[in-house]
Protein backbone atom coordinates (compact mmCIF):
# COMPACT_ATOMS: atom_id res chain seq x y z
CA UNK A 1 -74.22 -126.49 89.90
CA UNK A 2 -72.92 -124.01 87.15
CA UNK A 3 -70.05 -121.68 87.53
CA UNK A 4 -71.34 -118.22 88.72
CA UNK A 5 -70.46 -116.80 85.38
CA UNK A 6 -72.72 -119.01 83.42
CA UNK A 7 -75.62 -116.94 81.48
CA UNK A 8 -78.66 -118.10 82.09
CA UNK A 9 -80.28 -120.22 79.95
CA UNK A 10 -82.58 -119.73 77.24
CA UNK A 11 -86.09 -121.55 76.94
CA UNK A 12 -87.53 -121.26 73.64
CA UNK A 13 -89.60 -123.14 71.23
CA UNK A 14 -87.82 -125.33 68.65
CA UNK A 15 -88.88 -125.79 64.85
CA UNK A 16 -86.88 -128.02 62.50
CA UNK A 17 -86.37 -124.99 60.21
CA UNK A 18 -84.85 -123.08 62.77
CA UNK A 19 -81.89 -125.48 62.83
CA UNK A 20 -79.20 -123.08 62.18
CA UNK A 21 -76.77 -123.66 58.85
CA UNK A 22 -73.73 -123.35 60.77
CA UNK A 23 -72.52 -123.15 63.90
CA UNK A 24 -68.74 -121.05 64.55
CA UNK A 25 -66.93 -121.57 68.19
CA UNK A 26 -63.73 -119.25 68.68
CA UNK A 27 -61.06 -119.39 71.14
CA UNK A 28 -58.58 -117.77 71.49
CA UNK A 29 -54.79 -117.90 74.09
CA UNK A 30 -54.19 -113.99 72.86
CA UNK A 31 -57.66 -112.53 73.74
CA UNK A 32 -60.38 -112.59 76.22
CA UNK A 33 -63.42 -113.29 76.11
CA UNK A 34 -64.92 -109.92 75.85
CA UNK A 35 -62.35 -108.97 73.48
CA UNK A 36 -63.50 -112.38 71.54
CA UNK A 37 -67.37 -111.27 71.87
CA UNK A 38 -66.44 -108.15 70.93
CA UNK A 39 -64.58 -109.20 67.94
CA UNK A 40 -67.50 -111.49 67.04
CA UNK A 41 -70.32 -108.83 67.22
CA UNK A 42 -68.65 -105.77 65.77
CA UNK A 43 -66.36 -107.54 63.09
CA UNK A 44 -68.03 -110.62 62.09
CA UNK A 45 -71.68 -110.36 62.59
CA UNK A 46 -71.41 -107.36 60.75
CA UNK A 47 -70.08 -108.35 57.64
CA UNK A 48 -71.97 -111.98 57.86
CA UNK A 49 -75.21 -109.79 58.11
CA UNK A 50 -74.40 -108.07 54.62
CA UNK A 51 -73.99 -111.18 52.65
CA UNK A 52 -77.60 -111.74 51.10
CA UNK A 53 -79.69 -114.57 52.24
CA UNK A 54 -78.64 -114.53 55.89
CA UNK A 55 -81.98 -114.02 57.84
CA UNK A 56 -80.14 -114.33 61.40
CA UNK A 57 -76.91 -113.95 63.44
CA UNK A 58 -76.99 -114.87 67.21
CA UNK A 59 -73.89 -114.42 69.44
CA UNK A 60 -74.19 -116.49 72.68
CA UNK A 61 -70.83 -117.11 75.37
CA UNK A 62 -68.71 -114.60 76.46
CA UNK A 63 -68.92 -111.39 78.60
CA UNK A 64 -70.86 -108.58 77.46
CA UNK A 65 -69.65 -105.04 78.15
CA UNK A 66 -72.10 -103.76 80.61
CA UNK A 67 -72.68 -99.98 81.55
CA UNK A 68 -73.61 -99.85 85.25
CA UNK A 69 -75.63 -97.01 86.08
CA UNK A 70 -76.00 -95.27 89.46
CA UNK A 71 -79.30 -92.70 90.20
CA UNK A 72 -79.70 -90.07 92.83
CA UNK A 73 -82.88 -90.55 93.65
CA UNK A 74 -82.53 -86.89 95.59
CA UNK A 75 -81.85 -85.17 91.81
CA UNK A 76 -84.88 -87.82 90.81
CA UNK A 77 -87.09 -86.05 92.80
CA UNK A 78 -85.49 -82.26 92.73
CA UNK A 79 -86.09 -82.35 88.92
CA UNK A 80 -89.78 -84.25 89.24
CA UNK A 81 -88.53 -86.96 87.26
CA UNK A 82 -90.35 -90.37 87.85
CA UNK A 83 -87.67 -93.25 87.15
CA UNK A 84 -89.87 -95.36 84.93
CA UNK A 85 -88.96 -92.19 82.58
CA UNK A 86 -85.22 -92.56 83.30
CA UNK A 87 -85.66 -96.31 82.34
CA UNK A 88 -87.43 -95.29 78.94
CA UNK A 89 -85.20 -92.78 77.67
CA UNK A 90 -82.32 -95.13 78.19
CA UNK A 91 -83.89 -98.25 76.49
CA UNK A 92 -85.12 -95.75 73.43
CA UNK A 93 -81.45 -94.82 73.07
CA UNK A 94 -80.34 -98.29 73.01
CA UNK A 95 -80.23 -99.80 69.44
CA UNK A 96 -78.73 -101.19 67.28
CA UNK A 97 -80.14 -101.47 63.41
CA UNK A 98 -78.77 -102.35 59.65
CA UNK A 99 -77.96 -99.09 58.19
CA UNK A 100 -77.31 -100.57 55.01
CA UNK A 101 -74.19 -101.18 52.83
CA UNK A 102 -71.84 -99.14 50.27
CA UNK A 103 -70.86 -100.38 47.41
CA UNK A 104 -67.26 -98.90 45.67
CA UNK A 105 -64.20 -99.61 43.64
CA UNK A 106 -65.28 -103.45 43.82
CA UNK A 107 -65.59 -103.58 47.72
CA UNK A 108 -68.58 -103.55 49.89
């Protein structure tokens, strides 16, 4: 028995080389743990994922900030609008890629 807020878990297939090189736990008294996730993926991973030779960054605990979205399926059907297309449209617009890195007065 798991607390409710336990993610589930992840089955996967293990290789020796996908051992990862290191391993980073944070904790924090001042924040929380979506401010620590947060902090994590937007400061961390980030500049980790410029320094060349890193192939991977995973970020696992925590909360995720979640967007809960509520559809009128009255406007669904007053527009003709199947929901599958709803569903598409919103997972298109959801990514998140490299863009690359600037280099300038000795700073990346």
């Amino acid at each position: 028995m798991l607390p409710k807020e336990t993610e589930k878990p992840i089955i996967a297939k293990f290789e020796q080389s996908d051992s990862p090189i290191i391993i980073i736990a944070m904790n924090s008294e001042k924040f929380s743990t979506e401010e620590l996730r947060n902090l994590a993926e937007k400061t961390i991973k980030e500049r980790l994922m410029r320094v060349s030779g890193v192939a991977n960054i995973e970020i696992g605990g925590g909360r995720e900030r979640k967007l809960l979205i509520n559809i009128d399926n009255s406007k669904l059907i007053a527009y003709d609008l199947p929901i599958l297309e709803v569903i598409q449209k919103i997972s298109l617009s959801n990514i998140s890629i490299s863009a690359g890195s600037i280099d300038q007065d000795n700073r990346s």
